[in-house]
PDB file of N, CA and C in Angstrom:
ATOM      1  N   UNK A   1      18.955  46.624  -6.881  1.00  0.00           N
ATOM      2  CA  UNK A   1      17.574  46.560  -6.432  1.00  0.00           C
ATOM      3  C   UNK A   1      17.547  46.685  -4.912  1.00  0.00           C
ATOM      4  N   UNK A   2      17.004  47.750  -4.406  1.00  0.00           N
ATOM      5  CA  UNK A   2      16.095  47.690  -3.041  1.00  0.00           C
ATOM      6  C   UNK A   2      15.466  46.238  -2.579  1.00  0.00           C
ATOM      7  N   UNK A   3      16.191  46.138  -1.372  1.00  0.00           N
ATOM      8  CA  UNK A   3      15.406  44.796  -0.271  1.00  0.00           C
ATOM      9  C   UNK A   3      15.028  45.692   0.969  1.00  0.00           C
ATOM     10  N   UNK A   4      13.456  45.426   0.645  1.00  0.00           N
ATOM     11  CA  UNK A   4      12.966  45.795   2.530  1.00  0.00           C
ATOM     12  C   UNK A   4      12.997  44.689   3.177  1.00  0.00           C
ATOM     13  N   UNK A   5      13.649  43.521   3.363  1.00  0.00           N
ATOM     14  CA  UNK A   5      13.875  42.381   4.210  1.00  0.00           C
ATOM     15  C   UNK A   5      14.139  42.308   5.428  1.00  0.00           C
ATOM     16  N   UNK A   6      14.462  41.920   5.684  1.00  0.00           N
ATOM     17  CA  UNK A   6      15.280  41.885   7.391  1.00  0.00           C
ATOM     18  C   UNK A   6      16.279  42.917   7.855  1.00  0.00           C
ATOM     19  N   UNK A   7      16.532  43.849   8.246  1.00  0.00           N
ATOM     20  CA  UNK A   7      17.501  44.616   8.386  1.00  0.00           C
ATOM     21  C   UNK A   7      18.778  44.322   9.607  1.00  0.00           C
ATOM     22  N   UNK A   8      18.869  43.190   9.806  1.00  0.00           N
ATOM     23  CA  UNK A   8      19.789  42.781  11.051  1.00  0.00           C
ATOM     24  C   UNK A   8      21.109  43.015  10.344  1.00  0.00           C
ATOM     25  N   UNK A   9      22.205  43.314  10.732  1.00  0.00           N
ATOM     26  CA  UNK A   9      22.985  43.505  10.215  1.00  0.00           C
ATOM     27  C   UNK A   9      24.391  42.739  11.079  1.00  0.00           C
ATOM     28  N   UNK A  10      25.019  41.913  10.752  1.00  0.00           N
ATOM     29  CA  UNK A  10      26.118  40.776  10.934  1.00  0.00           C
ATOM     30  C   UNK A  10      27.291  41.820  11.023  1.00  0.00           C
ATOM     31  N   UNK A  11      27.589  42.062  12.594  1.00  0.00           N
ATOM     32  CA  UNK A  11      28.929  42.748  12.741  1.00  0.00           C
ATOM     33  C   UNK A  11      29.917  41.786  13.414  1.00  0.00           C
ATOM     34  N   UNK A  12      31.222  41.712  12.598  1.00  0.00           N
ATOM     35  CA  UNK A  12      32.600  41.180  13.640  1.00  0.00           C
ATOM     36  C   UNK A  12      32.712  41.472  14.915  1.00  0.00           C
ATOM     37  N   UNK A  13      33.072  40.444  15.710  1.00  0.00           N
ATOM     38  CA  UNK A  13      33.157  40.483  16.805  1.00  0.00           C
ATOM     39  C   UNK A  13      34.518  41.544  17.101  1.00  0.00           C
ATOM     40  N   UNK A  14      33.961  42.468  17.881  1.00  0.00           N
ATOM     41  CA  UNK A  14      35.351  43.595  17.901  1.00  0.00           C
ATOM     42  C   UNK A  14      36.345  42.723  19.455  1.00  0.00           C
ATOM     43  N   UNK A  15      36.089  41.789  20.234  1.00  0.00           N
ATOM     44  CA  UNK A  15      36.940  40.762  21.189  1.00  0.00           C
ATOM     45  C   UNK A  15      37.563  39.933  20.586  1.00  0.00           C
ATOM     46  N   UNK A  16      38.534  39.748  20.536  1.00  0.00           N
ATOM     47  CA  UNK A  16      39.610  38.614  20.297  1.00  0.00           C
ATOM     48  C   UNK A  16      38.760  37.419  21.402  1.00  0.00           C
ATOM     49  N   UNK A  17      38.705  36.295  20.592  1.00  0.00           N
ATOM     50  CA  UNK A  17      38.095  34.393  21.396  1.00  0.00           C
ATOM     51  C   UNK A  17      39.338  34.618  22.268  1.00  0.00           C
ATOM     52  N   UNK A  18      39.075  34.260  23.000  1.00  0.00           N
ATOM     53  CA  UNK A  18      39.743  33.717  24.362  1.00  0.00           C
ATOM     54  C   UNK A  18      41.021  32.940  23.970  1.00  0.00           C
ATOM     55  N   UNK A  19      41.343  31.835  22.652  1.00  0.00           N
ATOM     56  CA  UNK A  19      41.956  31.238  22.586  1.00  0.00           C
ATOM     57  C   UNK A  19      43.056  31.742  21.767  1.00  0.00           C
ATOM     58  N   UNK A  20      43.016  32.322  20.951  1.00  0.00           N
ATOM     59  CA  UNK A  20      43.876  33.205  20.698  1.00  0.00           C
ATOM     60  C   UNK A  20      44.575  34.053  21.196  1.00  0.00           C
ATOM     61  N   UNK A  21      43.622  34.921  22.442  1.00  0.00           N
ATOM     62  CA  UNK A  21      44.884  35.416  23.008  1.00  0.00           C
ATOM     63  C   UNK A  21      45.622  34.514  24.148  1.00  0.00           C
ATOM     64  N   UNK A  22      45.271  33.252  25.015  1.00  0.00           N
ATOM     65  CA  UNK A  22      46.554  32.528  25.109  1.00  0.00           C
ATOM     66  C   UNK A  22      47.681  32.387  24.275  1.00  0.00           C
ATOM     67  N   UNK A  23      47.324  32.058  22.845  1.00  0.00           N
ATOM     68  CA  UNK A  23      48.615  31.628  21.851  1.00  0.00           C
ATOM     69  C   UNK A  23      49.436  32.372  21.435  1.00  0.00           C
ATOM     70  N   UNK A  24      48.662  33.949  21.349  1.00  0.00           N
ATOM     71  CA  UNK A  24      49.305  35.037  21.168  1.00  0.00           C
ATOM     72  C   UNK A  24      50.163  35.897  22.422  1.00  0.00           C
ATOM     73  N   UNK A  25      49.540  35.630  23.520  1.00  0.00           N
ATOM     74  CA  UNK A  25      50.141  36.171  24.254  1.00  0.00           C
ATOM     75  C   UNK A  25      51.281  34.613  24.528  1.00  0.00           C
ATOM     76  N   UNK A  26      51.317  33.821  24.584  1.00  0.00           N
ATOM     77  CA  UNK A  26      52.155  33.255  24.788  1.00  0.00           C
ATOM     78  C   UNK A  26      53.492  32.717  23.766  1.00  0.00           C
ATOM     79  N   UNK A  27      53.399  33.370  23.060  1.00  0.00           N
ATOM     80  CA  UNK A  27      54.338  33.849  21.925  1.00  0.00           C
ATOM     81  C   UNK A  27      55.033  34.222  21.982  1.00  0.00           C
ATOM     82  N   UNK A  28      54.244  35.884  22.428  1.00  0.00           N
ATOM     83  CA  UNK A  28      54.903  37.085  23.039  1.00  0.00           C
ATOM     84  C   UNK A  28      56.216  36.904  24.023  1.00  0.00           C
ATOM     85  N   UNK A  29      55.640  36.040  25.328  1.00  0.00           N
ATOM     86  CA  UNK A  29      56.733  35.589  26.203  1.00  0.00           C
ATOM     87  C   UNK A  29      57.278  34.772  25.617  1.00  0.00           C
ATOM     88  N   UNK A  30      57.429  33.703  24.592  1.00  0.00           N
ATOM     89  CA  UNK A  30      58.706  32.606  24.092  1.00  0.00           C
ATOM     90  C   UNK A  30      59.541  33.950  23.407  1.00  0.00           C
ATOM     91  N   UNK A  31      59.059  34.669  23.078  1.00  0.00           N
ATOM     92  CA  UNK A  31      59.891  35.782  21.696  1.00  0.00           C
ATOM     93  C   UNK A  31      60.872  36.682  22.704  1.00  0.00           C
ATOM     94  N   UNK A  32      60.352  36.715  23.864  1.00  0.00           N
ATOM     95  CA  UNK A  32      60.612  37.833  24.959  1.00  0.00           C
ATOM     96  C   UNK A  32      61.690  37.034  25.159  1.00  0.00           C
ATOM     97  N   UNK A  33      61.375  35.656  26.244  1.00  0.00           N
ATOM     98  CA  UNK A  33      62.429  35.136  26.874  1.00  0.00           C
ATOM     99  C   UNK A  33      63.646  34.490  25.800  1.00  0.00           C
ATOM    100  N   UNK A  34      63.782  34.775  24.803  1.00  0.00           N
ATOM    101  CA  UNK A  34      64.343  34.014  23.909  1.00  0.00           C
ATOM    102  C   UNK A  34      65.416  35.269  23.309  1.00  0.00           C
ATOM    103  N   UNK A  35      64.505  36.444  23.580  1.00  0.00           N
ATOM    104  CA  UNK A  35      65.737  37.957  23.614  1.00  0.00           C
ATOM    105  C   UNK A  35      66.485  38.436  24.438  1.00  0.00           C
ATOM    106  N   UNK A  36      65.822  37.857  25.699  1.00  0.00           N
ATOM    107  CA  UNK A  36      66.347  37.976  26.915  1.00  0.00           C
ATOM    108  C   UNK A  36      67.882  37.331  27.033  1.00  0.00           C
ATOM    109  N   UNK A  37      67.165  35.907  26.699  1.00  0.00           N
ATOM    110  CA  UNK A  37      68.269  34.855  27.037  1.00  0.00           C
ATOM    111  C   UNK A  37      69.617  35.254  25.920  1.00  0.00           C
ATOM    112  N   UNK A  38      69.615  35.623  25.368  1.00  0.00           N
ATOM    113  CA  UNK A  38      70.322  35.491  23.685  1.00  0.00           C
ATOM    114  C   UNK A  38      71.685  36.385  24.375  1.00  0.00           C
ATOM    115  N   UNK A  39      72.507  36.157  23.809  1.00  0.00           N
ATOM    116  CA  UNK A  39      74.074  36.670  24.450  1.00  0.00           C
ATOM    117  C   UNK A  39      74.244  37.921  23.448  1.00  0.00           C
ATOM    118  N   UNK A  40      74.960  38.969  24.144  1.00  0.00           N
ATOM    119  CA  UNK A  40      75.011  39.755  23.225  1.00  0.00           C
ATOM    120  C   UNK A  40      76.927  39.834  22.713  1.00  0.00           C
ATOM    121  N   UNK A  41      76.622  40.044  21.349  1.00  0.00           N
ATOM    122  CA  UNK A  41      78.095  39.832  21.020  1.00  0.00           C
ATOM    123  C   UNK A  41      79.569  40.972  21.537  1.00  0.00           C
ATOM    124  N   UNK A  42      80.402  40.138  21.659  1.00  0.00           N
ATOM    125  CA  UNK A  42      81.231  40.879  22.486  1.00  0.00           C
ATOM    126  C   UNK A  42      81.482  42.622  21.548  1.00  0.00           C
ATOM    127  N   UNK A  43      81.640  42.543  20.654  1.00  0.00           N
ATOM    128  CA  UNK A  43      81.844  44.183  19.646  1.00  0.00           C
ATOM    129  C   UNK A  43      80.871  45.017  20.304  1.00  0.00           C
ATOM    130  N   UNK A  44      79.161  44.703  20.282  1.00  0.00           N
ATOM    131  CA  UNK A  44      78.535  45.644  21.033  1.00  0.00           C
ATOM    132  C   UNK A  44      78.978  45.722  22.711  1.00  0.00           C
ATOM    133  N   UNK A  45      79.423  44.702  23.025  1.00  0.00           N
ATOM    134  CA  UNK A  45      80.147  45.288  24.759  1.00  0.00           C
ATOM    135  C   UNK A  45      80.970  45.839  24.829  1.00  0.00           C
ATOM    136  N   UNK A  46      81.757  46.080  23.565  1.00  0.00           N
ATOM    137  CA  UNK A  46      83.086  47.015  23.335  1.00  0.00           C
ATOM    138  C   UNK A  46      82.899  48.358  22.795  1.00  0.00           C
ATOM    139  N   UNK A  47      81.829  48.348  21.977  1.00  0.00           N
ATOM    140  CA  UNK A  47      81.325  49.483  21.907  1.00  0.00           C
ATOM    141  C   UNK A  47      80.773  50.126  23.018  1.00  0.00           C
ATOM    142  N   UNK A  48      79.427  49.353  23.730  1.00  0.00           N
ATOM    143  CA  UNK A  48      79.131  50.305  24.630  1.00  0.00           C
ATOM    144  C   UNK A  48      80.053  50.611  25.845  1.00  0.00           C
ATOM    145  N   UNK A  49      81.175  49.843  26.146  1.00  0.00           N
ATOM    146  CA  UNK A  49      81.991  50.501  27.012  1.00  0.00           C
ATOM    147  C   UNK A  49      82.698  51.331  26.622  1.00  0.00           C
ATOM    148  N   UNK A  50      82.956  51.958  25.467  1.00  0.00           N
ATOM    149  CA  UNK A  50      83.863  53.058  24.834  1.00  0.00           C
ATOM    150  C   UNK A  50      82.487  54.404  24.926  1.00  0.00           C
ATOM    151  N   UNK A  51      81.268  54.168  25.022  1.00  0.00           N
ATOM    152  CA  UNK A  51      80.159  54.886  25.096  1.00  0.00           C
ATOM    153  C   UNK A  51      80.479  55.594  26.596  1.00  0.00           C
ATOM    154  N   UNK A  52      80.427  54.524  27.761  1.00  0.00           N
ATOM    155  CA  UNK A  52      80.441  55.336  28.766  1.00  0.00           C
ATOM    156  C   UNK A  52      81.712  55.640  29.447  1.00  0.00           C
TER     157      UNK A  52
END
């Protein structure tokens, strides 16, 4: 059935809340510094020195 009612129409907010992207972006850097920090095992240093 046809409604001539109100025609406003309820769109998602296409911005991410503010608070989310702190948590998300700060994620990002624990995930970052946590790849950073991480040792790499000696076989790949043996490999890549046979590379160059």
């Amino acid at each position: 059935m046809l409604s001539l009612g109100n025609k406003t129409k309820k769109t998602p907010s296409t911005s991410p809340q503010k608070g989310g992207e702190k948590d998300a972006g700060s994620a990002l850097r624990q995930a970052y510094q946590k790849t950073v920090d991480e040792k790499i095992p000696d076989e790949m240093l043996d490999l890549l020195s046979k590379l160059g």
